[in-house]
Each structure stands twice: as structure tokens, then as C-alpha cells.
C-alpha atoms as a PDB file:
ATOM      1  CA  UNK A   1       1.727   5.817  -2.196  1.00  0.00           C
ATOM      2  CA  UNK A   2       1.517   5.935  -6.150  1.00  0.00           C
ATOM      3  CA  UNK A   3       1.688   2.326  -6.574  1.00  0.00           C
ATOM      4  CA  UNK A   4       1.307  -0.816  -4.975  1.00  0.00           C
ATOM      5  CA  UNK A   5       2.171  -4.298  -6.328  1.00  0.00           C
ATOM      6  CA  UNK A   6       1.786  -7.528  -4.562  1.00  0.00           C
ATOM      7  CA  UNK A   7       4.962  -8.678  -5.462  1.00  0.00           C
ATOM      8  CA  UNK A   8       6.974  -5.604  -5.207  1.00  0.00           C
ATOM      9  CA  UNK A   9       5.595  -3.529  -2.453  1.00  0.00           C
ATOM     10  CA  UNK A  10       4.265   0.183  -2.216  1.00  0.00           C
ATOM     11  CA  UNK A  11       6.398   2.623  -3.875  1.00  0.00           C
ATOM     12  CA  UNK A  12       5.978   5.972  -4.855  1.00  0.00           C
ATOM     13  CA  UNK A  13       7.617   8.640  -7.781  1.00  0.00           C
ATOM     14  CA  UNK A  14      10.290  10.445  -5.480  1.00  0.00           C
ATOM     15  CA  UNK A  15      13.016   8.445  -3.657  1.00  0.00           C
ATOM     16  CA  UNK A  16      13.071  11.487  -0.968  1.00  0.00           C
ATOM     17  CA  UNK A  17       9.577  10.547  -0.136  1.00  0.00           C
ATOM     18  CA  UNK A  18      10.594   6.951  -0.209  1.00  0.00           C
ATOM     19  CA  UNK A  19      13.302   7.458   2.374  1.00  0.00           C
ATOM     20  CA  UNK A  20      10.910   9.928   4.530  1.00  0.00           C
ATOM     21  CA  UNK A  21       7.871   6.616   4.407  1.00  0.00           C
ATOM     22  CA  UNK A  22      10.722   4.138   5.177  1.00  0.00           C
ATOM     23  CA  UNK A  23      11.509   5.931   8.460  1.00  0.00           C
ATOM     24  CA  UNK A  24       7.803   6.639   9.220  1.00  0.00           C
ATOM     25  CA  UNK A  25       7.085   3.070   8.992  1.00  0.00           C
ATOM     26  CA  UNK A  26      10.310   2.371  11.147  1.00  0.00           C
ATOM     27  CA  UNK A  27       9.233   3.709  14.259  1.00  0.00           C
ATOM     28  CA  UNK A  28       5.027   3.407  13.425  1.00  0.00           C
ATOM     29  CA  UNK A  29       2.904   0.973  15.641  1.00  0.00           C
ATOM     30  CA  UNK A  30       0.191   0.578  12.369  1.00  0.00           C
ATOM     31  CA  UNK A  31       0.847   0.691   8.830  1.00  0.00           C
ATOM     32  CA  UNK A  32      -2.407   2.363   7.322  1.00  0.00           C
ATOM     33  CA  UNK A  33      -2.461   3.301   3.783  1.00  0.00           C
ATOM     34  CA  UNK A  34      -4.663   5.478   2.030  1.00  0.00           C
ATOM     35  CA  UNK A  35      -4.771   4.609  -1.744  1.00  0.00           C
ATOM     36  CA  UNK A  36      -7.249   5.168  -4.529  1.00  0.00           C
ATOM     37  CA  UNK A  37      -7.902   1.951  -6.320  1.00  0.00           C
ATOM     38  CA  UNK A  38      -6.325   3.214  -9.283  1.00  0.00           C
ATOM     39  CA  UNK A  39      -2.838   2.760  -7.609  1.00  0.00           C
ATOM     40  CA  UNK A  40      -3.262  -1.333  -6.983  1.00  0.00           C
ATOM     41  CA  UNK A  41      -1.356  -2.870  -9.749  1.00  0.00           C
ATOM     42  CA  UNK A  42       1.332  -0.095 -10.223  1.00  0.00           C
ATOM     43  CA  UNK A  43       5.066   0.234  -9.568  1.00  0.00           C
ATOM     44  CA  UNK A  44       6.554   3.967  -8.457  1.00  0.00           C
ATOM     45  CA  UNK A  45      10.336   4.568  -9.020  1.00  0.00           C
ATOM     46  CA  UNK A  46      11.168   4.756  -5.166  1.00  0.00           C
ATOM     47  CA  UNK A  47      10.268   1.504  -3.306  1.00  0.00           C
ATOM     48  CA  UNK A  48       9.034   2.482   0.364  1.00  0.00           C
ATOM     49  CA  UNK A  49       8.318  -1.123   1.870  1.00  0.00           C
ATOM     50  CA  UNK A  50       6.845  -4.754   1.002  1.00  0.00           C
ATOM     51  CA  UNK A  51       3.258  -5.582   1.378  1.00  0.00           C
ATOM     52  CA  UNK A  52       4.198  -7.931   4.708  1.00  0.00           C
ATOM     53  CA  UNK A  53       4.625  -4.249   6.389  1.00  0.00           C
ATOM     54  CA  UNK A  54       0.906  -3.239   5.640  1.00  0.00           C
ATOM     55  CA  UNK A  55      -2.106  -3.537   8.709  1.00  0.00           C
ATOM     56  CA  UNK A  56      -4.620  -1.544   6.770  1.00  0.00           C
ATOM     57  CA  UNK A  57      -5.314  -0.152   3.780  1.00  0.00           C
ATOM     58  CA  UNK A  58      -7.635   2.142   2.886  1.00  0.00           C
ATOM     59  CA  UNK A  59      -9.520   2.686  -0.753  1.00  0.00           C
ATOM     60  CA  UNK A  60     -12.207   3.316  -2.675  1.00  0.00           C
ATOM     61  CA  UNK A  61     -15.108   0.693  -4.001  1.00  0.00           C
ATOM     62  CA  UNK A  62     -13.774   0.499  -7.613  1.00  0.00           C
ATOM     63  CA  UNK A  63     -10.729  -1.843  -6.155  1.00  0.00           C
ATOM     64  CA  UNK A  64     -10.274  -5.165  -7.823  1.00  0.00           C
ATOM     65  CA  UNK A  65     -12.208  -7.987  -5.681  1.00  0.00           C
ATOM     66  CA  UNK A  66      -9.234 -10.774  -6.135  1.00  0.00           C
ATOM     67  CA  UNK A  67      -6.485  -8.283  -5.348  1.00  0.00           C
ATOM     68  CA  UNK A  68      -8.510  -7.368  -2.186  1.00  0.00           C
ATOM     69  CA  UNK A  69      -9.515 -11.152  -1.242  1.00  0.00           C
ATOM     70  CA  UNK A  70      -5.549 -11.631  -1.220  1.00  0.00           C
ATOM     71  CA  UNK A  71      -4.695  -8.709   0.456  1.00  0.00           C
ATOM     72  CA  UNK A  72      -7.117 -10.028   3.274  1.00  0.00           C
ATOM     73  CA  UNK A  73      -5.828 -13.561   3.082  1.00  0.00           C
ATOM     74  CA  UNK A  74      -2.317 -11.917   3.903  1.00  0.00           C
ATOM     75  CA  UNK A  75      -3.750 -10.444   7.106  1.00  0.00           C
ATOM     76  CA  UNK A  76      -4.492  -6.680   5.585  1.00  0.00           C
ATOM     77  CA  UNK A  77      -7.433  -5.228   6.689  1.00  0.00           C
ATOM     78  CA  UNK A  78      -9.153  -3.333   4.283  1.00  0.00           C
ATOM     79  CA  UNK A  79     -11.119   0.002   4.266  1.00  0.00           C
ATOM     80  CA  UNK A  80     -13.737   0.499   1.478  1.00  0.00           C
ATOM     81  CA  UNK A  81     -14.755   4.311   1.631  1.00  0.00           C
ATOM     82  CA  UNK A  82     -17.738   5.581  -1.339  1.00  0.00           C
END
């Protein structure tokens, strides 16, 4: 992903890749994403799904510690990786 917003979901810069997520996601047991903590707080121009869709997420230490306790408190596990 190359954003994700609480509010609006991950999303990322190319609608094709968009589309290609949205159908990954469609037929996926787990929802795991791998994001650097600079992408938390950021809106891409092709949505791929809300935050409800989300199991895991996976990111590095320098993530915000609100945005991760509500993350959690919406039933995301999180992944911190140094």
C-alpha cells in the first residue's frame, strides 16, 4: 500500500494495482499488510479496501503509538519489525 488512513482505508498511486489488491483480498483468508510507518496517515489515488478488511499489519518501530493502540482496539494485529 502507499497510504493508509483510518477513515478512508488503504489505497495506493495506481488504480490497476487497486483493482489487482481488491480481487486479492476477495478471495484471501488473511489480510496482512506490509507498510513502512511512513505510509500511516496518507491517502493514495486508488482506494483498495477499508481498514474493517485488515487482520494484520505489518511495520516498522517508528509507527505512531495512538494510531497503533486504535488499530489494535479495531481487532488488527500488529507486527513491529526493527
Amino acid at each position: 500500500v502507499d497510504g493508509i488512513d483510518l477513515d478512508f482505508g488503504c489505497t495506493t498511486t495506481s488504480i490497476e494495482e487497486a483493482i489487482l489488491n481488491q480481487n486479492m483480498i476477495a478471495s484471501a483468508q488473511k489480510v496482512i499488510v506490509l507498510a513502512d510507518s511512513t505510509k500511516f496517515n496518507k491517502k493514495g489515488f486508488g482506494k483498495i479496501c477499508d481498514v474493517t478488511h485488515i487482520h494484520h499489519i505489518i511495520t516498522d518501530a517508528n509507527i505512531d503509538r495512538e494510531l497503533m493502540n486504535e488499530l489494535k482496539g479495531r481487532g488488527i494485529e500488529i507486527t513491529i519489525v526493527e
